[in-house]
Protein backbone atom coordinates (compact mmCIF):
# COMPACT_ATOMS: atom_id res chain seq x y z
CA UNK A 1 -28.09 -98.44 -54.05
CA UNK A 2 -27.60 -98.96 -57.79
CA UNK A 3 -29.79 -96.91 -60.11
CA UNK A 4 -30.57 -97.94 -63.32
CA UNK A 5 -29.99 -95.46 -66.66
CA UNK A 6 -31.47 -96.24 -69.64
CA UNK A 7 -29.92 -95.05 -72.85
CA UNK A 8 -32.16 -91.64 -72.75
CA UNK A 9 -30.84 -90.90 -69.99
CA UNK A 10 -34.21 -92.55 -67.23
CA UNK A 11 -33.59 -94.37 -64.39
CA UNK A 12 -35.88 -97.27 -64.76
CA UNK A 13 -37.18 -100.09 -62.22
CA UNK A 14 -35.15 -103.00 -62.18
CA UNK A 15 -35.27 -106.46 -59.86
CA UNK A 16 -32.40 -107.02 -57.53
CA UNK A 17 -30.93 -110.47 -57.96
CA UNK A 18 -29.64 -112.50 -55.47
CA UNK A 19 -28.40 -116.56 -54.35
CA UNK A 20 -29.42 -117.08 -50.86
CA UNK A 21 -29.16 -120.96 -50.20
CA UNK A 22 -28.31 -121.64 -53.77
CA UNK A 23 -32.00 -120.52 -54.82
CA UNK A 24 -32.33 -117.09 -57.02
CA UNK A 25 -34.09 -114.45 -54.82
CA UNK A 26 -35.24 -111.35 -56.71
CA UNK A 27 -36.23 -107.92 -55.29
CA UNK A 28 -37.92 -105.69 -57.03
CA UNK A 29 -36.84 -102.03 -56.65
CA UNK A 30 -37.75 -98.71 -57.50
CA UNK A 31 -35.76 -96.71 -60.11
CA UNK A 32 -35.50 -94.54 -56.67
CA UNK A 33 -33.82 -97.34 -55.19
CA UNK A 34 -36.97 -98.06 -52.89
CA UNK A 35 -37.40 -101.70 -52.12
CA UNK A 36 -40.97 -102.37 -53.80
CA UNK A 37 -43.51 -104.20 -52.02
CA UNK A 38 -45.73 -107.31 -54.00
CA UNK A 39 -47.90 -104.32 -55.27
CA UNK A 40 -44.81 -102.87 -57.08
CA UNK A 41 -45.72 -99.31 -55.97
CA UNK A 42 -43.16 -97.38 -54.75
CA UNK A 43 -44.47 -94.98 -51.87
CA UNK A 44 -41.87 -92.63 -52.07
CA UNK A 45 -42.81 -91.80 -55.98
CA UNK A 46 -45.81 -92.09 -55.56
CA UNK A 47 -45.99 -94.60 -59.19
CA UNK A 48 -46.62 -98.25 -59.87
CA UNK A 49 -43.04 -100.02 -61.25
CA UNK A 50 -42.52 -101.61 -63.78
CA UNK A 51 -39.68 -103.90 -63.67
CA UNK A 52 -38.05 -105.36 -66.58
CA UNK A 53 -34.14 -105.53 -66.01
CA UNK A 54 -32.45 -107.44 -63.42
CA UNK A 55 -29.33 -106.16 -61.72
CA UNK A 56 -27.07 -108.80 -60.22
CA UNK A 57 -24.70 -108.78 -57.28
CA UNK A 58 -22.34 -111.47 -58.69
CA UNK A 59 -20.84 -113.40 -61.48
CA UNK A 60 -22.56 -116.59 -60.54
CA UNK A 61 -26.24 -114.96 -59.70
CA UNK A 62 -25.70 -112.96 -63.30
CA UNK A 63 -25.18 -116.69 -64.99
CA UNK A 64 -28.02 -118.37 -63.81
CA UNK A 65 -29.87 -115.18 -64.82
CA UNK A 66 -28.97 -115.27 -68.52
CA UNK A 67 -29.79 -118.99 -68.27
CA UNK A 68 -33.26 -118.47 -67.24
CA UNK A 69 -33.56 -115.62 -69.84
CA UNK A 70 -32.58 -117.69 -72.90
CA UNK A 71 -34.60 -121.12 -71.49
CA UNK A 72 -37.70 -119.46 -70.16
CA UNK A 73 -40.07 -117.37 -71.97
CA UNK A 74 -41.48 -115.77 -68.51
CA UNK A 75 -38.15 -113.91 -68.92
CA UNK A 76 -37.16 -113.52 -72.19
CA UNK A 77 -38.38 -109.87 -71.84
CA UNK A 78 -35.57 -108.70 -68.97
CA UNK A 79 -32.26 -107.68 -69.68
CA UNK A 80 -29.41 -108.40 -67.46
CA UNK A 81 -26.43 -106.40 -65.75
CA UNK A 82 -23.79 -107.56 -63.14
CA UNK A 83 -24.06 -104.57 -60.55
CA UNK A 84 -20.14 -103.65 -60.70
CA UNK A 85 -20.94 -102.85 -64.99
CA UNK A 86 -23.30 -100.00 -63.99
């Protein structure tokens, strides 16, 4: 479970990026670490998420990632980490 630190010091929600079948698959998580369902609130914290980095699980997944985020505007808002950098 990766957990996300902001520069203050807050874990904060992030999306858990993926390639399954060469197609990006992105989970949204928890700064807990809980899996999120499409409501984004986590039952263990008892909060709705807000998600707005992406952490991904390998050099090629992290690419296509920062592709998206300089080519598409629905995520020119995220910011992007390979997990191993956390």
């Amino acid at each position: 479970m990766a957990t996300v630190i902001e520069k203050d010091d807050v874990p904060r929600d992030y999306y858990k990026a993926t390639m399954e079948k060469g197609s990006l698959v992105m989970e949204p998580r928890c700064a807990c670490g809980n899996p999120l369902n499409d409501d984004y609130f986590c039952d263990k914290c008892n909060k709705k998420c807000h998600c707005r980095h992406i952490i991904c699980d390998s050099e090629t997944t992290l690419e296509l990632v920062k592709k998206y985020i300089r080519k598409s505007p629905q995520f020119s808002a995220f910011t992007v980490k390979l997990a191993d950098s956390i």
